[in-house]
Protein backbone atom coordinates (compact mmCIF):
# COMPACT_ATOMS: atom_id res chain seq x y z
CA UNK A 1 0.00 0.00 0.00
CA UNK A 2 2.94 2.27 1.16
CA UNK A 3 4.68 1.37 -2.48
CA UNK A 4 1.88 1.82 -4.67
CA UNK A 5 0.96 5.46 -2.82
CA UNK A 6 4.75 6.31 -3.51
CA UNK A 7 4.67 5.70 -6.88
CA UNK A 8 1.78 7.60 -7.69
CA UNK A 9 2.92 10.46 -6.14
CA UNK A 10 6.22 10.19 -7.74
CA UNK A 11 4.45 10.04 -10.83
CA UNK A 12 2.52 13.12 -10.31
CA UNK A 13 5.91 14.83 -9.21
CA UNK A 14 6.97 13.99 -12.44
CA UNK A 15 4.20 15.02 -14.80
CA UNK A 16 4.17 18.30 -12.99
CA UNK A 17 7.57 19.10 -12.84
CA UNK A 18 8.34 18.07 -16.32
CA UNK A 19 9.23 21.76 -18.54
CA UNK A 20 6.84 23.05 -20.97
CA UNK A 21 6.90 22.32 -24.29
CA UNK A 22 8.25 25.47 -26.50
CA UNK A 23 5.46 25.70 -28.41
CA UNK A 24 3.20 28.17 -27.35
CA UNK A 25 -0.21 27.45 -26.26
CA UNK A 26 -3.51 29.56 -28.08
CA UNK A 27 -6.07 28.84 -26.23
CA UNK A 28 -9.33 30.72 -28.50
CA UNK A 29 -12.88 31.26 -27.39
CA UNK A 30 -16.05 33.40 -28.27
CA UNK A 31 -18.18 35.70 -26.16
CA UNK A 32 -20.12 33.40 -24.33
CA UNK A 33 -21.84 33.61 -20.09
CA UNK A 34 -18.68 31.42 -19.95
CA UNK A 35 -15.87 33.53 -21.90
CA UNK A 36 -15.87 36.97 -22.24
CA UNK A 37 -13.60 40.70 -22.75
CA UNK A 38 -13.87 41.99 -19.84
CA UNK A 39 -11.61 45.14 -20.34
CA UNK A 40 -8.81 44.21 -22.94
CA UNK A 41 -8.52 40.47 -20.99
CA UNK A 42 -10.28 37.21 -21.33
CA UNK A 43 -12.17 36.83 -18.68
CA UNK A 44 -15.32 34.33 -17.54
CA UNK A 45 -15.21 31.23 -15.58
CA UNK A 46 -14.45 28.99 -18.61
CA UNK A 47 -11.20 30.98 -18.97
CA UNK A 48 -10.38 31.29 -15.54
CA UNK A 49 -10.64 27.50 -15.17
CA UNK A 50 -8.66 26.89 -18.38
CA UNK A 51 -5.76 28.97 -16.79
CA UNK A 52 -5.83 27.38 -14.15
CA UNK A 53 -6.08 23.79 -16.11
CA UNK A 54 -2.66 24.92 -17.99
CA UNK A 55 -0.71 25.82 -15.03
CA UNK A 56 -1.62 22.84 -13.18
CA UNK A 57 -0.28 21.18 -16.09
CA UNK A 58 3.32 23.05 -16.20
CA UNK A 59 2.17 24.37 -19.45
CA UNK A 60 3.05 27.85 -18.58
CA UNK A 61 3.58 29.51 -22.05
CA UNK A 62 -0.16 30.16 -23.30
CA UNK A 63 -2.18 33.20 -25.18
CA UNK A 64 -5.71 34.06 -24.92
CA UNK A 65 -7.29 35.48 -27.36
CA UNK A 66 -11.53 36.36 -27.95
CA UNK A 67 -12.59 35.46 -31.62
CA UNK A 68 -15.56 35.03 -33.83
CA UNK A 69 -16.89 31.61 -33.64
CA UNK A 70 -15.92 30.64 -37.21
CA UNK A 71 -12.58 32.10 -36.76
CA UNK A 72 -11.54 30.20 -33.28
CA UNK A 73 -13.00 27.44 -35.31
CA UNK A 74 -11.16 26.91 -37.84
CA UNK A 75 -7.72 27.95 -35.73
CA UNK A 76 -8.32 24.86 -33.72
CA UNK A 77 -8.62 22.90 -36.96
CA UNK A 78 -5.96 23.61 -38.36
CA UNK A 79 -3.32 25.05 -36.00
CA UNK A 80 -1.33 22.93 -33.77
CA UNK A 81 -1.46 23.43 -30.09
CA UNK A 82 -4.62 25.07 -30.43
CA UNK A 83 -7.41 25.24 -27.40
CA UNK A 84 -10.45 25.81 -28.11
CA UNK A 85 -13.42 26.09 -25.65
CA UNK A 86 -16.38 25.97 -24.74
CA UNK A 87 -17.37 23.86 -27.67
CA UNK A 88 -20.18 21.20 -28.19
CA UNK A 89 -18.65 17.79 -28.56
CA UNK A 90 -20.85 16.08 -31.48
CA UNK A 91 -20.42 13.30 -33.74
CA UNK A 92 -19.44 15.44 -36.35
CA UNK A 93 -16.95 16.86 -34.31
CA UNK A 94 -15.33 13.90 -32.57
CA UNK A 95 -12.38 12.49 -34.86
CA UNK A 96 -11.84 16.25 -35.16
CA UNK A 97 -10.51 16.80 -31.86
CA UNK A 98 -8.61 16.38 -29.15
CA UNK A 99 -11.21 16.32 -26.16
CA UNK A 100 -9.88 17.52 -22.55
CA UNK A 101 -13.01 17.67 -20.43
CA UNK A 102 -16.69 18.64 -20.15
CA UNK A 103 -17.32 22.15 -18.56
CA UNK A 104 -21.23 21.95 -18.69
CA UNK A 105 -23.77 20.71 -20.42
CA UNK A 106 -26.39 22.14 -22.28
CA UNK A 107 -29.85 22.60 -23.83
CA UNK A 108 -30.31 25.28 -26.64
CA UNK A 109 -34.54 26.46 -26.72
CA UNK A 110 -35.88 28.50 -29.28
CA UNK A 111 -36.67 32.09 -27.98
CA UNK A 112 -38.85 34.79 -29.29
CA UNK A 113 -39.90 38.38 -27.66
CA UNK A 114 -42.78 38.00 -25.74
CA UNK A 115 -44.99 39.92 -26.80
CA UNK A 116 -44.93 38.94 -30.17
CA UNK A 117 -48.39 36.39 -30.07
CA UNK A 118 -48.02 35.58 -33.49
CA UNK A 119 -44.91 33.04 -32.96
CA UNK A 120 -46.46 29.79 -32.30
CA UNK A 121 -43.91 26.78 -32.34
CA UNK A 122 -44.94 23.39 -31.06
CA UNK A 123 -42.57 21.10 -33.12
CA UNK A 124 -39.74 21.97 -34.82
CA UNK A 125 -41.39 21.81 -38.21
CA UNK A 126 -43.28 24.97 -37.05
CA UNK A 127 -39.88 27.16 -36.57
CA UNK A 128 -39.35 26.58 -40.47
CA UNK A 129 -41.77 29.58 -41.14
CA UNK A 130 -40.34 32.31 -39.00
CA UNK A 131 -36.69 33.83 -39.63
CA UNK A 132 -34.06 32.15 -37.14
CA UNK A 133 -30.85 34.27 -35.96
CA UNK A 134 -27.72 31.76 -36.03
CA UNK A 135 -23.99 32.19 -35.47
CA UNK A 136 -21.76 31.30 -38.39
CA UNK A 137 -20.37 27.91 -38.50
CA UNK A 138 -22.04 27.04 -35.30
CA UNK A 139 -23.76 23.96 -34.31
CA UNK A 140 -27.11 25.37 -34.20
CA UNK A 141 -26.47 26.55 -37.48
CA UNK A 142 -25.73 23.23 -39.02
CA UNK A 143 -28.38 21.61 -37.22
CA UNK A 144 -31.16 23.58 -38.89
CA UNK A 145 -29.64 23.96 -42.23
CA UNK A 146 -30.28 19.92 -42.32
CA UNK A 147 -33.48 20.19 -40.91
CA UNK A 148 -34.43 22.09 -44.54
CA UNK A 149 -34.63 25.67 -42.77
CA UNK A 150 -34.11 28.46 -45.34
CA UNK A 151 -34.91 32.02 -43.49
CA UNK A 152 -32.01 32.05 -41.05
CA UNK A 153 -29.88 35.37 -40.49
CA UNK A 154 -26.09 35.10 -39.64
CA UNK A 155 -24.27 37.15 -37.30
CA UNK A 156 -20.51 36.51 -36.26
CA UNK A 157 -21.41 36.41 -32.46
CA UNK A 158 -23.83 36.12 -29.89
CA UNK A 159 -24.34 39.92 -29.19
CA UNK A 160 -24.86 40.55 -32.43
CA UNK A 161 -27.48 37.57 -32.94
CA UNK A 162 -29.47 38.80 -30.22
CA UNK A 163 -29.34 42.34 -30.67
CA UNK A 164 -31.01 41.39 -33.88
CA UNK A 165 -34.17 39.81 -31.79
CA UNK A 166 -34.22 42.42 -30.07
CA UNK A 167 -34.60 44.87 -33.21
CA UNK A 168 -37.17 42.82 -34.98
CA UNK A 169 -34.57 41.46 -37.24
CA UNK A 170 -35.28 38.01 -36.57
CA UNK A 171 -38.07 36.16 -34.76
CA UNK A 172 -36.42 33.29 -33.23
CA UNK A 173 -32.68 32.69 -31.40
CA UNK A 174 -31.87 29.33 -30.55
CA UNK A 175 -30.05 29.51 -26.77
CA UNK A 176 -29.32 27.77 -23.58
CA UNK A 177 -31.16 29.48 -20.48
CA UNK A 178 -27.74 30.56 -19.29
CA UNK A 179 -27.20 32.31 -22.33
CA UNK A 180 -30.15 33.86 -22.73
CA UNK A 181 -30.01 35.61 -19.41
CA UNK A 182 -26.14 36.65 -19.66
CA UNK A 183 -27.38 38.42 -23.36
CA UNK A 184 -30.50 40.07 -21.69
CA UNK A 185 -27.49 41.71 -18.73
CA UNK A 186 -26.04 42.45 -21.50
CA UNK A 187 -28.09 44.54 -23.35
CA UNK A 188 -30.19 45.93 -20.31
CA UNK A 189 -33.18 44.15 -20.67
CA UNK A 190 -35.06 42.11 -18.66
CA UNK A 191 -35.36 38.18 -19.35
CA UNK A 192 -39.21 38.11 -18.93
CA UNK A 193 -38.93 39.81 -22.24
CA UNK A 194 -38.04 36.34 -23.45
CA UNK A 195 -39.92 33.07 -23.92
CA UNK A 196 -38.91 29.82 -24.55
CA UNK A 197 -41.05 27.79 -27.01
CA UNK A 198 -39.51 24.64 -28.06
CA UNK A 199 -36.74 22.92 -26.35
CA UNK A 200 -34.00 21.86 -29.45
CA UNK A 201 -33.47 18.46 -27.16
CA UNK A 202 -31.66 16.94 -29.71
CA UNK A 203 -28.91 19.54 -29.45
CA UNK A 204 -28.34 18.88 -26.38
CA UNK A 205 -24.62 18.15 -25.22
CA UNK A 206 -21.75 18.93 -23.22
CA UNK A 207 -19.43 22.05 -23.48
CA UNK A 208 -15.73 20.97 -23.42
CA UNK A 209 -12.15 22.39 -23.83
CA UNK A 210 -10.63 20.45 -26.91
CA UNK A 211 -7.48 20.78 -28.66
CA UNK A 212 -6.69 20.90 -32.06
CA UNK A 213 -5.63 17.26 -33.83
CA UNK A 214 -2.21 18.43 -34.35
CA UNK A 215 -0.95 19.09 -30.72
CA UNK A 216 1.13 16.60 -29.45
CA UNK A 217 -0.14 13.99 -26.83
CA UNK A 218 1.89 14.63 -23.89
CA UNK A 219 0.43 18.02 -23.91
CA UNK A 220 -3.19 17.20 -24.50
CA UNK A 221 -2.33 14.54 -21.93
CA UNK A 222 -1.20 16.84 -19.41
CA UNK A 223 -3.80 19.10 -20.19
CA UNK A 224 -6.19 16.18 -19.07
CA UNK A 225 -4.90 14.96 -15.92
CA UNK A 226 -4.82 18.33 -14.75
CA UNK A 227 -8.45 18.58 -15.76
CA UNK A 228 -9.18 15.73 -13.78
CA UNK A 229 -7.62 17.33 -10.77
CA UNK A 230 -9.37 20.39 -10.53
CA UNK A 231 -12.81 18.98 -10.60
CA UNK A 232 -11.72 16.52 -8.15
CA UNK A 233 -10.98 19.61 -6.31
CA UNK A 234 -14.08 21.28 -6.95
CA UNK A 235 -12.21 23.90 -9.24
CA UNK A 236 -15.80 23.22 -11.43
CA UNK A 237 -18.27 23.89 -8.95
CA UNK A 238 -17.56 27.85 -10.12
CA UNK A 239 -19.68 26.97 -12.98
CA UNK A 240 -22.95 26.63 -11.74
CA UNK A 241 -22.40 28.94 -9.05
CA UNK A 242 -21.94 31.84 -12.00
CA UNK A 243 -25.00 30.48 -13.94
CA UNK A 244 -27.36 33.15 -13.15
């Protein structure tokens, strides 16, 4: 027993003490509840805890940096030592990727302004006839694009996607709660101004920090035993406490 308890922490003496890797470390994100500018730094509890994830790892040489969706995207394809979060781990996705760990998980619902009466959704078929607000390249995007919907609007970000709700624009936004309540801060408005008419259950799914296929695996294997120790530690728990 004495042995085995040695060993492992020799073992974690040694993956933590081992020196970075000279390659630097882009870790990309949009503005999300989770990631946001606050100021000119990343900032949010997703970034905080992916800081934190890094330096637990020894992986000490890292950039931040706040992008359109599309363009943190496609950095994390085809960049190495790229990561990306929060990001929806699908099928589509998952040969993609490097996966680290799941931050939360979530549930995007259709929204509309209240007071419009004339929105009436009560399967998804139903959405097809009002004009959606999407972000490019995202999930939600691709999701209704193969369920045959034709009137959606792109924006670049989430701000921008809802401001358009807000202006008449579009008619529907497809969020998670949490979302929907950081935008409404946002913009000074309050959520009750929202409903939610049809949960999009089929999108649900977690949101996870992931690394680009061409980082090596000692770092994304770092990355993920350091992971591992901060939930253990309750380094997560941050997460739900923020939610509202």
């Amino acid at each position: 027993m004495h042995r085995s308890l040695t060993s492992t922490c020799a073992l974690w003496l040694a993956m933590t003490c081992l020196p970075a890797p000279g390659a630097t470390i882009e870790m990309v994100t949009e503005d999300t509840s989770y990631s946001y500018l606050q100021g000119d730094k990343v900032a949010g509890v997703a970034s905080e805890i992916a800081e934190q994830m890094l330096q637990r790892a020894g992986l000490d040489d890292y950039h931040m940096g706040l992008y359109p969706w599309a363009r943190a995207y496609d950095m994390a394809l085809l960049q190495p030592n790229v990561l990306i979060y929060p990001m929806m781990r699908t099928p589509a996705r998952e040969a993609r990727f490097k996966w680290v760990g799941e931050l939360a998980h979530i549930t995007p619902q259709f929204y509309k302004l209240r007071d419009d009466s004339s929105i009436v959704v009560n399967r998804l078929e139903d959405a097809r006839q009002y004009s959606v607000g999407v972000i490019r390249d995202d999930v939600r995007q691709q999701y209704l694009e193969a369920h045959d919907f034709t009137r959606m609007v792109v924006s670049a970000n989430n701000a921008e996607n809802f401001r358009k709700l807000l202006n008449g624009q579009v008619q529907l936004v497809a969020l998670p709660e949490r979302e929907a309540r950081q935008q409404c801060a946002m913009a000074n408005v309050p959520y009750d101004r929202l409903e939610p008419i049809y949960s999009l259950d089929d999108l649900g799914a977690g949101l996870y920090y992931a690394y680009s296929l061409q980082t090596s695996d000692d770092i994304v294997a770092r990355t993920r035993a350091a992971f591992v120790q901060l939930k253990a530690a309750g380094g997560l728990g941050r997460v739900e406490a923020s939610a509202h």
